[in-house]
N, C-alpha and C. Protein backbone atom coordinates (compact mmCIF):
# COMPACT_ATOMS: atom_id res chain seq x y z
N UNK A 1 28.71 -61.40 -7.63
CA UNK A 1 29.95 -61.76 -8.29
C UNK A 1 30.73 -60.48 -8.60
N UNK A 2 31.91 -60.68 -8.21
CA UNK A 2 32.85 -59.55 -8.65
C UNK A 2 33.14 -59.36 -10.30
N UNK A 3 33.11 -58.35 -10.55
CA UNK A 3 33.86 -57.89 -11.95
C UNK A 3 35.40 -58.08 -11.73
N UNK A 4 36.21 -58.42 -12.91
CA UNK A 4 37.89 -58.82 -13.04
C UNK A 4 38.26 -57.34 -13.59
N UNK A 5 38.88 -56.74 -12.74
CA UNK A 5 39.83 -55.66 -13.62
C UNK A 5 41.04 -55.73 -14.19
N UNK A 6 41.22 -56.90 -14.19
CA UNK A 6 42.76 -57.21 -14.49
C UNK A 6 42.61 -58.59 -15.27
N UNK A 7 43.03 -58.62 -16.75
CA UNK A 7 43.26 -59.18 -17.68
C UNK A 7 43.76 -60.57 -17.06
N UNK A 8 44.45 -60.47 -16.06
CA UNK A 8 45.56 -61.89 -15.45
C UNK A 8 44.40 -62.56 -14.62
N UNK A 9 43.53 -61.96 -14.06
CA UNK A 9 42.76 -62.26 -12.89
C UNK A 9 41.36 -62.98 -13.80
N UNK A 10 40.93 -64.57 -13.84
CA UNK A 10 39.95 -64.93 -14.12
C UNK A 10 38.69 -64.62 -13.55
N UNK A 11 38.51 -64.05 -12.66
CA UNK A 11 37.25 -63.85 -11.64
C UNK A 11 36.61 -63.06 -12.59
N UNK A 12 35.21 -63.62 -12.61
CA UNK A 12 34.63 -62.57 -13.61
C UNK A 12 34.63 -62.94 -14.96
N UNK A 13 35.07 -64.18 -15.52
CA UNK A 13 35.38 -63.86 -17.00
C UNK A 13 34.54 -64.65 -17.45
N UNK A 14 34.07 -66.00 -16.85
CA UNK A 14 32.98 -67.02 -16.95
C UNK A 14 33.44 -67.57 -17.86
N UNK A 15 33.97 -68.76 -17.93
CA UNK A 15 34.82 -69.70 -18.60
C UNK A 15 35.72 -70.43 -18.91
N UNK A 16 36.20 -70.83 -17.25
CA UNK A 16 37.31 -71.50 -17.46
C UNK A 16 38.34 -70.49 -17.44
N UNK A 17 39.47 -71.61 -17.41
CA UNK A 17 40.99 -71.08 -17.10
C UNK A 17 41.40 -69.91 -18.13
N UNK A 18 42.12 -68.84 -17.90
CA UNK A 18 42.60 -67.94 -19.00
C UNK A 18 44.44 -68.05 -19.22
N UNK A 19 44.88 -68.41 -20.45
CA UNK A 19 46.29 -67.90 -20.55
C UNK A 19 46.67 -66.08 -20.24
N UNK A 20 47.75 -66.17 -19.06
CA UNK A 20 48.17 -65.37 -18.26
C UNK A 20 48.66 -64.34 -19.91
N UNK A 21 48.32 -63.35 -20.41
CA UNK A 21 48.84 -62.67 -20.89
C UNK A 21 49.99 -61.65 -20.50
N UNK A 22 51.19 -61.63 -21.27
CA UNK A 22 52.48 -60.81 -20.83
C UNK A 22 51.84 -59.37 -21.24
N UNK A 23 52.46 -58.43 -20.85
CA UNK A 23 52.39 -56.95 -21.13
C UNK A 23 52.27 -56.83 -23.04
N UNK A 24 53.58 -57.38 -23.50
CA UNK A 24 53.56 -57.58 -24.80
C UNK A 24 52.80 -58.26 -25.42
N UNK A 25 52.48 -59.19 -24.72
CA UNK A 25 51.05 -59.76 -25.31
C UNK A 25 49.62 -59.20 -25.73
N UNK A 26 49.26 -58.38 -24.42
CA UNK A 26 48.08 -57.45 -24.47
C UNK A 26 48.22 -56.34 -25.07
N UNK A 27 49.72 -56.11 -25.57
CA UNK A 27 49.66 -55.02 -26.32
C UNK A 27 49.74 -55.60 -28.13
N UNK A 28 49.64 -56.69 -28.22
CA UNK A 28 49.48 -57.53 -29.94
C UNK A 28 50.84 -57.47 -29.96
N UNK A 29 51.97 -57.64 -29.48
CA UNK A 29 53.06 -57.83 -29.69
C UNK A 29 53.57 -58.92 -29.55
N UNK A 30 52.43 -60.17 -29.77
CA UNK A 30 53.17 -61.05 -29.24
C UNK A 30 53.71 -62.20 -30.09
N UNK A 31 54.66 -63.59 -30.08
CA UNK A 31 55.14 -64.30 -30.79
C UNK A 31 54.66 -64.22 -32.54
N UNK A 32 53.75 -64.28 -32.41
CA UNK A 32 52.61 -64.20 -33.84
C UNK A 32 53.08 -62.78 -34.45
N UNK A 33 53.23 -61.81 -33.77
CA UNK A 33 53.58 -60.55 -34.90
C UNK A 33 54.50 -60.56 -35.39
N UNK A 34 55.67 -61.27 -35.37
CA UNK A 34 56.88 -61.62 -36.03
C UNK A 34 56.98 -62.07 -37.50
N UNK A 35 55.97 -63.17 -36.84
CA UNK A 35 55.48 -63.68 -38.40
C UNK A 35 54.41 -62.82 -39.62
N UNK A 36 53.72 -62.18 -38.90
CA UNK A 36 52.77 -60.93 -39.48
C UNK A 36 53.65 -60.72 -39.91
N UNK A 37 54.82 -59.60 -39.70
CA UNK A 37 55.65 -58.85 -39.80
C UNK A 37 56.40 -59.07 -41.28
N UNK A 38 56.78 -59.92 -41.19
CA UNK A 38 57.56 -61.11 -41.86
C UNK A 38 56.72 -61.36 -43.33
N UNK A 39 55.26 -61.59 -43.17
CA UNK A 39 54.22 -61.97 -44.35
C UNK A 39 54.41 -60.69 -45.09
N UNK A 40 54.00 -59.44 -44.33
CA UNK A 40 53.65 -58.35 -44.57
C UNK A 40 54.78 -57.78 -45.59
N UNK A 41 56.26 -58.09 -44.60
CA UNK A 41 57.33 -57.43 -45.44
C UNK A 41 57.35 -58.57 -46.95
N UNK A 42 57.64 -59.92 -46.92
CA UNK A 42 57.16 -60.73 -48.32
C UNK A 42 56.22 -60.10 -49.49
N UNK A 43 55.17 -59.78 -48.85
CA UNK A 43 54.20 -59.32 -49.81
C UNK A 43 54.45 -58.16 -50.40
N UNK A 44 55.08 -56.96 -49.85
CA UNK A 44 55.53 -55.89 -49.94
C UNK A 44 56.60 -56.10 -51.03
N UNK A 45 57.20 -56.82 -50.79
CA UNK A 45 58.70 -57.10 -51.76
C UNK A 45 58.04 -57.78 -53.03
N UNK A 46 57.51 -58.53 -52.99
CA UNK A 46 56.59 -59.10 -54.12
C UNK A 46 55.48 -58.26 -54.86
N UNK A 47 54.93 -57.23 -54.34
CA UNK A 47 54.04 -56.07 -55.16
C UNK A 47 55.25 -55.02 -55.72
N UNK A 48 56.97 -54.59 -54.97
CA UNK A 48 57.35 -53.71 -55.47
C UNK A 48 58.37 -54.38 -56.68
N UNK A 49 58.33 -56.25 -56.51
CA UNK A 49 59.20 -55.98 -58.03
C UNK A 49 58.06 -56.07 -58.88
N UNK A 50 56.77 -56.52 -58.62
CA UNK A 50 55.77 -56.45 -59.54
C UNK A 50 55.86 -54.98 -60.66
N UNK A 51 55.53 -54.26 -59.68
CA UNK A 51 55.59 -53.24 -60.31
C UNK A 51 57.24 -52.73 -61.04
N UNK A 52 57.52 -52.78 -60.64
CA UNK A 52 59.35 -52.62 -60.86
C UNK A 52 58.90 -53.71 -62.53
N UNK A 53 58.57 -54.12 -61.92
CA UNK A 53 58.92 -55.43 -63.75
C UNK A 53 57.55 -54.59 -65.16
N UNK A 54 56.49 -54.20 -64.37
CA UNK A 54 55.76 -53.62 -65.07
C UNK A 54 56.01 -52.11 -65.26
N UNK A 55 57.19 -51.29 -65.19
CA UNK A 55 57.15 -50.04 -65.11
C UNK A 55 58.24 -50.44 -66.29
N UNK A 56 59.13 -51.26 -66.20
CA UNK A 56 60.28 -51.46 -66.86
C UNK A 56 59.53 -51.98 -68.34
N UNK A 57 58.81 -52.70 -68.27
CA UNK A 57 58.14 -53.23 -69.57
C UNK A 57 57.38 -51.92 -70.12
N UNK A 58 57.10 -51.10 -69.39
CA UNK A 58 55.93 -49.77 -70.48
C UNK A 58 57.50 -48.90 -70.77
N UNK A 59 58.59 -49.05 -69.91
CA UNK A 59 59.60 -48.08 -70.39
C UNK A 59 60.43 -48.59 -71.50
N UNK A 60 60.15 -50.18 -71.70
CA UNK A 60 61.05 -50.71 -72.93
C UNK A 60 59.96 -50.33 -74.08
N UNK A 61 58.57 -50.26 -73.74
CA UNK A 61 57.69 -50.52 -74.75
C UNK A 61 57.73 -48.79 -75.31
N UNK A 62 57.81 -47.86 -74.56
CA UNK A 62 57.89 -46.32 -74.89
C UNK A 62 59.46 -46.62 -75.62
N UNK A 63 60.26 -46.89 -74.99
CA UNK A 63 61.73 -46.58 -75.97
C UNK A 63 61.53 -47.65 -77.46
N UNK A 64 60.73 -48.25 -77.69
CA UNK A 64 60.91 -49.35 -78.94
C UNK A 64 60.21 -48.36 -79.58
N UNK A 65 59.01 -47.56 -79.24
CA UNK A 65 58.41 -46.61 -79.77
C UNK A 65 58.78 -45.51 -80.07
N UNK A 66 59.68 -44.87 -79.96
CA UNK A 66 60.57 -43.85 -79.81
C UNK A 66 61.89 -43.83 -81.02
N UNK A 67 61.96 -45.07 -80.85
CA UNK A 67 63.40 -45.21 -81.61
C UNK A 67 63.16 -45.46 -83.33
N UNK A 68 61.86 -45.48 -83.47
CA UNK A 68 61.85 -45.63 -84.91
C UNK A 68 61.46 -43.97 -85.73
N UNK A 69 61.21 -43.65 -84.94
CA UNK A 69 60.69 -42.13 -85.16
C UNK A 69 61.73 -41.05 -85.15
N UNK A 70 62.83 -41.40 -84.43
CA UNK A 70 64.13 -40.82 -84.06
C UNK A 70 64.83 -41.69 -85.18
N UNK A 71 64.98 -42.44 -86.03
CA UNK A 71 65.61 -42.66 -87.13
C UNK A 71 65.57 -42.59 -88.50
């Protein structure tokens, strides 16, 4: 039995039919990374107002602290 050197070419792979992968495909670029992409940037935006909301709360909590000492 021959070995498949080529990803497109089933010979060799033992199992039935294979979806023909595009270039972009075999390189993980494919339909699905969009949506990765997409999760990734969501989550990102959601940890930086996290923090954004918690940096702002220790900076109100330092100025409430501040201001009685300064009067």
């Amino acid at each position: 039995m021959t070995d498949s050197k080529n990803i497109n070419n089933p010979v060799g792979q033992g199992g039935g039919q294979r979806k023909r992968l595009s270039r972009a495909e075999r390189q993980n670029n494919g339909p699905h990374r969009n949506l990765d992409r997409r999760n990734a940037a969501d989550q990102k935006a959601e940890l930086v107002r996290k923090m954004r909301e918690k940096a702002g709360a220790a900076e109100g909590a330092e100025q409430a602290d501040d201001a009685p000492a300064q009067s």
